[in-house]
N, C-alpha and C. Protein backbone atom coordinates (compact mmCIF):
# COMPACT_ATOMS: atom_id res chain seq x y z
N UNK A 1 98.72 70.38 98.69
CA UNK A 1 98.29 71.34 99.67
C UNK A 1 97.91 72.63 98.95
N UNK A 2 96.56 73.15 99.13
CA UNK A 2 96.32 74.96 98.81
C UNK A 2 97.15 75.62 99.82
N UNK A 3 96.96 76.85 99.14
CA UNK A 3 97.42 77.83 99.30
C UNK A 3 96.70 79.20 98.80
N UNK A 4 97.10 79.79 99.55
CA UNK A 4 96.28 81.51 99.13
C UNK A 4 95.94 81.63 97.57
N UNK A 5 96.84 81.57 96.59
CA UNK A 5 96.71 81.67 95.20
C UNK A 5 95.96 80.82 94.64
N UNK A 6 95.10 79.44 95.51
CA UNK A 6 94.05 78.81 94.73
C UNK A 6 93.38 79.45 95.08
N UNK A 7 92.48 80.24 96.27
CA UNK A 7 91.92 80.87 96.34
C UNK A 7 91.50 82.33 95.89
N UNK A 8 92.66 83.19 95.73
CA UNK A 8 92.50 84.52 94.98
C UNK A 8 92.02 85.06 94.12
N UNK A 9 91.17 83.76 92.83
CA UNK A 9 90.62 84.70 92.21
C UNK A 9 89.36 84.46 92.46
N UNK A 10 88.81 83.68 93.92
CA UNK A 10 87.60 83.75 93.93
C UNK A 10 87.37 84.53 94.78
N UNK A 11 87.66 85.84 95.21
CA UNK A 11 87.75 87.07 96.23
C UNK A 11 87.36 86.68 97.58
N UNK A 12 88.48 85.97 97.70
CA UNK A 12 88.71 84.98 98.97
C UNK A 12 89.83 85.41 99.39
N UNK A 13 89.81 86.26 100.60
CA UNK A 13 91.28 86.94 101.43
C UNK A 13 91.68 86.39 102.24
N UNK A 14 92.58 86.06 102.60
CA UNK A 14 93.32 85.16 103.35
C UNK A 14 94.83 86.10 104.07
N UNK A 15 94.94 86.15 105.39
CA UNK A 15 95.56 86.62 106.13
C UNK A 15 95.91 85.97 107.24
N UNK A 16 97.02 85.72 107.94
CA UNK A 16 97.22 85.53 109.10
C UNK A 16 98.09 86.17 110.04
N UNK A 17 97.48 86.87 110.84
CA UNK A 17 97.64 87.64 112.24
C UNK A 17 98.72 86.59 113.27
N UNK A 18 100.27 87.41 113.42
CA UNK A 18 100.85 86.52 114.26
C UNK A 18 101.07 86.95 115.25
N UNK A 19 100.62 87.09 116.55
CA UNK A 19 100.79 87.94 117.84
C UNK A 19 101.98 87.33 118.81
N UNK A 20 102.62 88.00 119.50
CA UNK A 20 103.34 87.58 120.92
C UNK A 20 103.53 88.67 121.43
N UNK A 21 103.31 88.26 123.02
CA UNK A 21 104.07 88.95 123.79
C UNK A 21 103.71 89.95 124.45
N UNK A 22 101.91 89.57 124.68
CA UNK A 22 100.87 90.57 124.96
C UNK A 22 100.33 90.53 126.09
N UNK A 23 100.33 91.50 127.44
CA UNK A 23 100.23 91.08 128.63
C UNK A 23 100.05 90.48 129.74
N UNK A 24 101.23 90.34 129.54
CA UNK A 24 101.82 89.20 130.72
C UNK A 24 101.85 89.89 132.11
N UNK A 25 101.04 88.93 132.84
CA UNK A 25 100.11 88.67 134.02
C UNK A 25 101.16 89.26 135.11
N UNK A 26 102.59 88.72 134.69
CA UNK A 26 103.75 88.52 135.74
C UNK A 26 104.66 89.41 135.24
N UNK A 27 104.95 90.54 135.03
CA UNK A 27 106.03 90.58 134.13
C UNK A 27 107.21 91.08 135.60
N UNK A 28 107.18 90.76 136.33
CA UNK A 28 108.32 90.97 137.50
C UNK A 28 108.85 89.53 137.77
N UNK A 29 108.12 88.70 136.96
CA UNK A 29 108.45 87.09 137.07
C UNK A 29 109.35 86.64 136.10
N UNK A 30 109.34 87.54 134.88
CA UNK A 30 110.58 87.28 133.42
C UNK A 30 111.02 88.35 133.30
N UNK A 31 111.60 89.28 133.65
CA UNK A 31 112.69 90.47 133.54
C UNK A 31 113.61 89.99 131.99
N UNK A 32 113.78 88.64 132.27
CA UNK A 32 114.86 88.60 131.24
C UNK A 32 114.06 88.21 129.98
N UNK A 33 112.86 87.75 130.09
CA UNK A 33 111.90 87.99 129.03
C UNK A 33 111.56 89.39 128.15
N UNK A 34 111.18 89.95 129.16
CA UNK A 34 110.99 91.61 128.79
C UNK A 34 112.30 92.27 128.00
N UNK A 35 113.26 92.11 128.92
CA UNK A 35 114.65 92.52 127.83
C UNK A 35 114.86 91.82 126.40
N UNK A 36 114.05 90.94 125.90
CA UNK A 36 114.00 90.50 124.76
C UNK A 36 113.58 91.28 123.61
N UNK A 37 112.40 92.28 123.91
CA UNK A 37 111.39 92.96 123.41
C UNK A 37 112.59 93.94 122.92
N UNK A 38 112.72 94.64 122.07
CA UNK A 38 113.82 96.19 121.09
C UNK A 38 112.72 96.73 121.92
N UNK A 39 111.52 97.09 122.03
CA UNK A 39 110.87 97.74 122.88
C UNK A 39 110.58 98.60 124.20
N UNK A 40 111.30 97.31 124.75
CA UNK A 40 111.41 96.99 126.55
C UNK A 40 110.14 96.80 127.36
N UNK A 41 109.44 96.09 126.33
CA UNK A 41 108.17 95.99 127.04
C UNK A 41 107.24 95.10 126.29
N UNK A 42 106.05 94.08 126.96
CA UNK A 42 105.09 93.79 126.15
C UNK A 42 103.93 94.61 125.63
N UNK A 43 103.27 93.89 124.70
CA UNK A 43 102.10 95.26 124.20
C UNK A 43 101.35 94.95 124.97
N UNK A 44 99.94 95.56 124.33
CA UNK A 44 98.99 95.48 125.03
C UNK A 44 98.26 94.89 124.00
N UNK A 45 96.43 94.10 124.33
CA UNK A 45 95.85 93.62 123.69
C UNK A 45 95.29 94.93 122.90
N UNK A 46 95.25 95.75 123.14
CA UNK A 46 94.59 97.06 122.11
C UNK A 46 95.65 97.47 121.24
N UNK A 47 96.78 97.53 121.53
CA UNK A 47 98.19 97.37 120.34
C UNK A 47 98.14 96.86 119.36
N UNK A 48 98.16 94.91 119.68
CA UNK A 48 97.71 94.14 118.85
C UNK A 48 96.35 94.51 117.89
N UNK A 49 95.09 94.38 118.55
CA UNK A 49 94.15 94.79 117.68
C UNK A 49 94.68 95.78 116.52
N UNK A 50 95.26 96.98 117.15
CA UNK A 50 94.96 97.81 116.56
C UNK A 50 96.00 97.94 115.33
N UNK A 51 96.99 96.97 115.80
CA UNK A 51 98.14 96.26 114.01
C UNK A 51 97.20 95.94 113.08
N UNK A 52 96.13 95.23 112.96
CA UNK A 52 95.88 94.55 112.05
C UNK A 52 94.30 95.20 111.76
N UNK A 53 94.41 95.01 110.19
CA UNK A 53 93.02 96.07 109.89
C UNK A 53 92.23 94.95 109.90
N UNK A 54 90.67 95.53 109.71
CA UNK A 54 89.74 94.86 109.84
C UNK A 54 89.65 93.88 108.78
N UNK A 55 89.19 92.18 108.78
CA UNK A 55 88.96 91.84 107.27
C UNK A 55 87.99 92.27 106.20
N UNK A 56 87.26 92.82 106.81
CA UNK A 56 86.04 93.25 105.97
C UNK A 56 86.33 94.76 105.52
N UNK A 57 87.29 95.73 106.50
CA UNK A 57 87.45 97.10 105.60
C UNK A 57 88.32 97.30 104.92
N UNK A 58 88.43 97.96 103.96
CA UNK A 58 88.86 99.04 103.22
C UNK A 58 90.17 98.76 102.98
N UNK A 59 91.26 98.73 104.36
CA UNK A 59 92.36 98.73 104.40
C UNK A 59 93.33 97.24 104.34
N UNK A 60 92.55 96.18 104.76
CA UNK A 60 92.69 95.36 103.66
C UNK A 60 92.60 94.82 102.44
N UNK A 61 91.69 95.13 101.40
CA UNK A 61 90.72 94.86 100.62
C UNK A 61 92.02 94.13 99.91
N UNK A 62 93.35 94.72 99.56
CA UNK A 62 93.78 94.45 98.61
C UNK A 62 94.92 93.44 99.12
N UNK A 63 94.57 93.18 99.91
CA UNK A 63 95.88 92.02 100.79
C UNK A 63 95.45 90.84 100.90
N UNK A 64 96.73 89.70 100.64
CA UNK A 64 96.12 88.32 100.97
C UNK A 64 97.56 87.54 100.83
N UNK A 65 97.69 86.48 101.48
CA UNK A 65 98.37 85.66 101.53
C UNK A 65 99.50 86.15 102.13
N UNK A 66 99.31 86.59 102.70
CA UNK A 66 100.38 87.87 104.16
C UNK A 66 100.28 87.35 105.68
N UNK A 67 101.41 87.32 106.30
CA UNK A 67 101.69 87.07 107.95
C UNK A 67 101.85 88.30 108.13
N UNK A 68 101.46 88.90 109.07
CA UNK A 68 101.73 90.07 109.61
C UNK A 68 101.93 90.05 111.27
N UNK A 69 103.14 89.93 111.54
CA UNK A 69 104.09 90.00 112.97
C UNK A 69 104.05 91.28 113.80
N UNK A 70 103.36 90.95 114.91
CA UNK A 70 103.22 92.06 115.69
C UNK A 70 103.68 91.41 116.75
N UNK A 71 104.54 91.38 117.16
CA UNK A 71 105.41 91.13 118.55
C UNK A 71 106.49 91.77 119.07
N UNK A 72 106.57 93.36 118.89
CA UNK A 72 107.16 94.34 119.81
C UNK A 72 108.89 94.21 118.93
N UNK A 73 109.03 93.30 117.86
CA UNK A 73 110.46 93.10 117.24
C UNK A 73 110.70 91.76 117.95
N UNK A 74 110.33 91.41 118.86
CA UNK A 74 110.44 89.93 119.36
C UNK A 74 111.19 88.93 118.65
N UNK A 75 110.58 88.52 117.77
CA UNK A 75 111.08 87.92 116.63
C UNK A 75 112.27 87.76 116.13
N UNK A 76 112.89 89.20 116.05
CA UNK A 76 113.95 89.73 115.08
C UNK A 76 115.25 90.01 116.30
N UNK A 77 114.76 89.76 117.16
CA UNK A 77 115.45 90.14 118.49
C UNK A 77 116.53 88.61 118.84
């Protein structure tokens, strides 16, 4: 199986964006969902976006083979 490091020195970036927990339709329907969040709340889809830099600018350039978790602490909760 590859992996990021066969790819890296052919300036091939590789990232994956892990989202949860981003507005929910119902949220008077999981209360005990929502209390999951360290937050107390889900994000929003402009939250999310706005975690993760663009692949093409600047502020990735130098990143690769990275998960980057944006789910309000969800996760860790």
């Amino acid at each position: 199986m590859r992996n990021y490091l066969d790819y890296s020195g052919k300036n091939v970036i590789i990232r994956t964006d892990l989202t949860g927990g981003q507005g929910c339709s119902l949220p008077d329907h999981c209360p005990h969902l929502i209390r999951r969040y360290p937050l107390g709340r889900q994000g929003e889809p402009e939250e999310i976006a706005a975690a993760a830099p663009s692949p093409g600018g600047d502020m990735s350039a130098f990143v690769t083979g990275q998960a980057l978790i944006v789910d309000g602490g969800f996760c860790g909760n």
